[in-house]
Protein backbone atom coordinates (compact mmCIF):
# COMPACT_ATOMS: atom_id res chain seq x y z
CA UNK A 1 11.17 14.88 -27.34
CA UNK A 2 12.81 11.63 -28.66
CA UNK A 3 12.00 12.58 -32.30
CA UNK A 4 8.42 12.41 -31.37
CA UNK A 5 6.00 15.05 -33.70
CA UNK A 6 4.97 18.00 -32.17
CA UNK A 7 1.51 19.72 -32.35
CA UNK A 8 2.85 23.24 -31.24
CA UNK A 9 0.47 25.58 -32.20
CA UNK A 10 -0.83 23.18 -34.66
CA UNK A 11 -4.63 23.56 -36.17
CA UNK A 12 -6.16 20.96 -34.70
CA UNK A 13 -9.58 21.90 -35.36
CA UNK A 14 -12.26 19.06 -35.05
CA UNK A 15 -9.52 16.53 -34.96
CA UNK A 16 -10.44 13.34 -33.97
CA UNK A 17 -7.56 11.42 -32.14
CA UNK A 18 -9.56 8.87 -29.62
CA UNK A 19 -7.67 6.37 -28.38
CA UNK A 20 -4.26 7.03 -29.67
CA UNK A 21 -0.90 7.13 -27.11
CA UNK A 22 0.07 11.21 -27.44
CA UNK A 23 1.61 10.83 -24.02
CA UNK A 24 4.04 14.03 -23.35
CA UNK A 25 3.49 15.30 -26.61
CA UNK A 26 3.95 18.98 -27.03
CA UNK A 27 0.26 21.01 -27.67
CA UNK A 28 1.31 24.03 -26.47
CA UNK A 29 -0.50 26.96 -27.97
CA UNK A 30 -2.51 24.10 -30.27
CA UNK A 31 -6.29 24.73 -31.54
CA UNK A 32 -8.10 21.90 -30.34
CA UNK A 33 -11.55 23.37 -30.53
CA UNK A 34 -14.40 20.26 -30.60
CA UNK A 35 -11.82 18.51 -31.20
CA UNK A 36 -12.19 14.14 -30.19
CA UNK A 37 -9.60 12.67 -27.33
CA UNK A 38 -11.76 10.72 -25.70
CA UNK A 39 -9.78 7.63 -23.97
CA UNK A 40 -6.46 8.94 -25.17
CA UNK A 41 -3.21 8.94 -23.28
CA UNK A 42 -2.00 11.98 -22.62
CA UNK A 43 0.16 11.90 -19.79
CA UNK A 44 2.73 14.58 -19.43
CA UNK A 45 1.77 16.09 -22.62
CA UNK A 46 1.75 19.97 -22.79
CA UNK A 47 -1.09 21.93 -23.00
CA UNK A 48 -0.23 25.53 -21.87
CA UNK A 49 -1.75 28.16 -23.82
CA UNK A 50 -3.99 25.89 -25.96
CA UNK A 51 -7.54 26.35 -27.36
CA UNK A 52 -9.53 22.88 -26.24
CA UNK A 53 -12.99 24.68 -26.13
CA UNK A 54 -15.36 22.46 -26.77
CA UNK A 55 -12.82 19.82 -26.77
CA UNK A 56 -13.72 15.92 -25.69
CA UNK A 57 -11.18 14.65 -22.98
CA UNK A 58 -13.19 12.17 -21.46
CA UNK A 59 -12.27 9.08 -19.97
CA UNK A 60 -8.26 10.09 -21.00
CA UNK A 61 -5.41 9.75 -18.50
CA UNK A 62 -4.14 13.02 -18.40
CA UNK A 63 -1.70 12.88 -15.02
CA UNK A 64 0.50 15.20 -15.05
CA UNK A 65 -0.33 16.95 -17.80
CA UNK A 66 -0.04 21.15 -18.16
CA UNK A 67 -2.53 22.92 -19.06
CA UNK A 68 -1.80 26.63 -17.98
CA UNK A 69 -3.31 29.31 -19.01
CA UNK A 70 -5.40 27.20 -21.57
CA UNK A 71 -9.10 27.62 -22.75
CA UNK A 72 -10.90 24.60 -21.58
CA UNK A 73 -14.34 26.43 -21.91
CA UNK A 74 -16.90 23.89 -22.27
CA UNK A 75 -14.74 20.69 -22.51
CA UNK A 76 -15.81 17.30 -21.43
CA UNK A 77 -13.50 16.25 -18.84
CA UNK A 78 -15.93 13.70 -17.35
CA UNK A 79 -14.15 10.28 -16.04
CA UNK A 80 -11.00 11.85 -17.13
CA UNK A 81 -7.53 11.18 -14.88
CA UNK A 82 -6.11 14.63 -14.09
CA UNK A 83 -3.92 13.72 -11.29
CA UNK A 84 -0.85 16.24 -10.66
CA UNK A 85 -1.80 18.00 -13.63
CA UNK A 86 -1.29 21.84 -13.79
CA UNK A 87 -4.06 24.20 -15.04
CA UNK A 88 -3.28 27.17 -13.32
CA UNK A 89 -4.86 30.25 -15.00
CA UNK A 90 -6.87 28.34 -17.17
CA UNK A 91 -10.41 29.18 -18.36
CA UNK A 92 -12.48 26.01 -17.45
CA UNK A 93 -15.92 27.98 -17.31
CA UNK A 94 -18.95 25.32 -18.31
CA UNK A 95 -16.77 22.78 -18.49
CA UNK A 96 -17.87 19.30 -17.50
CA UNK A 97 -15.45 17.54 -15.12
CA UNK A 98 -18.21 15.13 -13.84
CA UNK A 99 -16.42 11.54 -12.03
CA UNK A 100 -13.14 13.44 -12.89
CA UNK A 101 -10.24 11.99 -10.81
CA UNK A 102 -7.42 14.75 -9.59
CA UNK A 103 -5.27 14.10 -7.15
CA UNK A 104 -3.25 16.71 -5.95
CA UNK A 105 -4.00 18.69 -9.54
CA UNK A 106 -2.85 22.16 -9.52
CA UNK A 107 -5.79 24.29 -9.96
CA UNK A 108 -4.72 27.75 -8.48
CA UNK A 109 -6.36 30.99 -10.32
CA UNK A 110 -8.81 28.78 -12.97
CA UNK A 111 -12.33 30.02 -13.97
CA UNK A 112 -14.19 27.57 -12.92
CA UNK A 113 -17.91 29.59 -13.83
CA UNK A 114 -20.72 27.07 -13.61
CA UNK A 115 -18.12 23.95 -14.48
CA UNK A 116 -19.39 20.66 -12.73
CA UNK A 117 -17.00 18.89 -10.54
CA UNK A 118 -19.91 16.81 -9.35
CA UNK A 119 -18.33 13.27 -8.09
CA UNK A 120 -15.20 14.49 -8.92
CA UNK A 121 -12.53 13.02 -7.04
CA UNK A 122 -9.95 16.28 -5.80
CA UNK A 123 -8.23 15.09 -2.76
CA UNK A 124 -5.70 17.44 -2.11
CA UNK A 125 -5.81 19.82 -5.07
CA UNK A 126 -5.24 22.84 -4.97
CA UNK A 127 -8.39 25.63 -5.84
CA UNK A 128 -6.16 28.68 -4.27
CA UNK A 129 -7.93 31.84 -5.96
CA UNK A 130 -10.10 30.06 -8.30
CA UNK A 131 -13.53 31.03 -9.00
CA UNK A 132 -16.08 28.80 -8.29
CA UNK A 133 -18.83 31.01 -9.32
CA UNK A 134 -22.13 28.42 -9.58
CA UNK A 135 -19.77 25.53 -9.78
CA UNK A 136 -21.61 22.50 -8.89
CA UNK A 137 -19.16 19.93 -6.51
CA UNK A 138 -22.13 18.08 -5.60
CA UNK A 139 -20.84 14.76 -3.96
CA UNK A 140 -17.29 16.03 -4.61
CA UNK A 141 -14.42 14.71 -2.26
CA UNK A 142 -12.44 17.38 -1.93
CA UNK A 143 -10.48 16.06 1.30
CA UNK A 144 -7.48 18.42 1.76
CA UNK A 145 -8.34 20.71 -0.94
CA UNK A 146 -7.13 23.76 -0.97
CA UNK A 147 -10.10 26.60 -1.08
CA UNK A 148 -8.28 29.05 0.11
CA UNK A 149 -9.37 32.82 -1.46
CA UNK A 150 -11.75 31.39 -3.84
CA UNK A 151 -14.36 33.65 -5.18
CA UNK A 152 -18.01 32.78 -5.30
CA UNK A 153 -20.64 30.65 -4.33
CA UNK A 154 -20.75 27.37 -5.11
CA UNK A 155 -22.99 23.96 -4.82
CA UNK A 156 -20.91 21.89 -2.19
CA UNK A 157 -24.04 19.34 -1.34
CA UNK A 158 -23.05 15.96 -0.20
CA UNK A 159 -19.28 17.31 -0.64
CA UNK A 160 -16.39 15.73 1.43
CA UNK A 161 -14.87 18.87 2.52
CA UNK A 162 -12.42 16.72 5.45
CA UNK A 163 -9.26 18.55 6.09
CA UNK A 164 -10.09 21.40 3.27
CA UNK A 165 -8.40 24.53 3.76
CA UNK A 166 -11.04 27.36 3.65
């Protein structure tokens, strides 16, 4: 890590770090919950296992980024830059991902429970045996998307669904 601080399962609680560079900084197993990253840069950094309910992410560069098996219930991921980023298993049920850009993001076997992905850029991520359970990817482009095995029904109006595995 270069010497860089680590917030392994730090208590993060309400901690308000807008704006600062955390790029591939080590959260793993962190408590983030309500806590403030909005327009951070996070590249790279590690978020596996780590509690960001409630958590603001908006408007961050993310890319890259892992996020497995984390709790991203209601966070605001809205404008936020997830591309390549990993967040298989994770619990992102309610969670606002509104203009969110994710290129080829890894999202195999998330919750995804009444999240909105609406103008959410996800060309060519992967959904593989997600639930989308009353998620709303209203005007979504989802070109090349993986939906394969997904469970549930979800709003696709006005999607881009070109080339989407189903």
């Amino acid at each position: 890590m270069g010497g860089e601080e680590s917030y392994e399962n730090a208590d993060l609680v309400g901690a308000d770090l807008r704006g600062k560079d955390l790029s591939g900084r080590n959260f793993s197993g962190a408590n983030l919950t309500r806590a403030r990253l909005s327009g951070a840069k996070l590249a790279g950094a590690d978020f596996s296992g780590a509690n960001l309910y409630q958590c603001f992410l908006d408007h961050t560069d993310l890319q890259g980024a892992s996020f497995e098996n984390a709790n991203l219930e209601f966070a605001v991921l809205g404008a936020a830059d997830v591309s390549g980023a990993n967040f298989k298993g994770a619990n992102m049920k309610r969670c606002n991902l509104v203009g969110t850009k994710g290129h080829g993001a890894d999202l195999s076997g998330v919750d995804l429970y009444y999240s909105r992905p609406g103008n959410a850029d996800f060309e060519g991520a992967t959904f593989a045996g997600a639930n989308i359970e009353r998620a709303i990817f209203r005007r979504a482009n989802l070109a090349n998307a993986d939906l394969s095995d997904t469970t549930g029904q979800a709003n696709f109006e006005n999607a881009n669904l070109e080339g989407a595995k189903q």
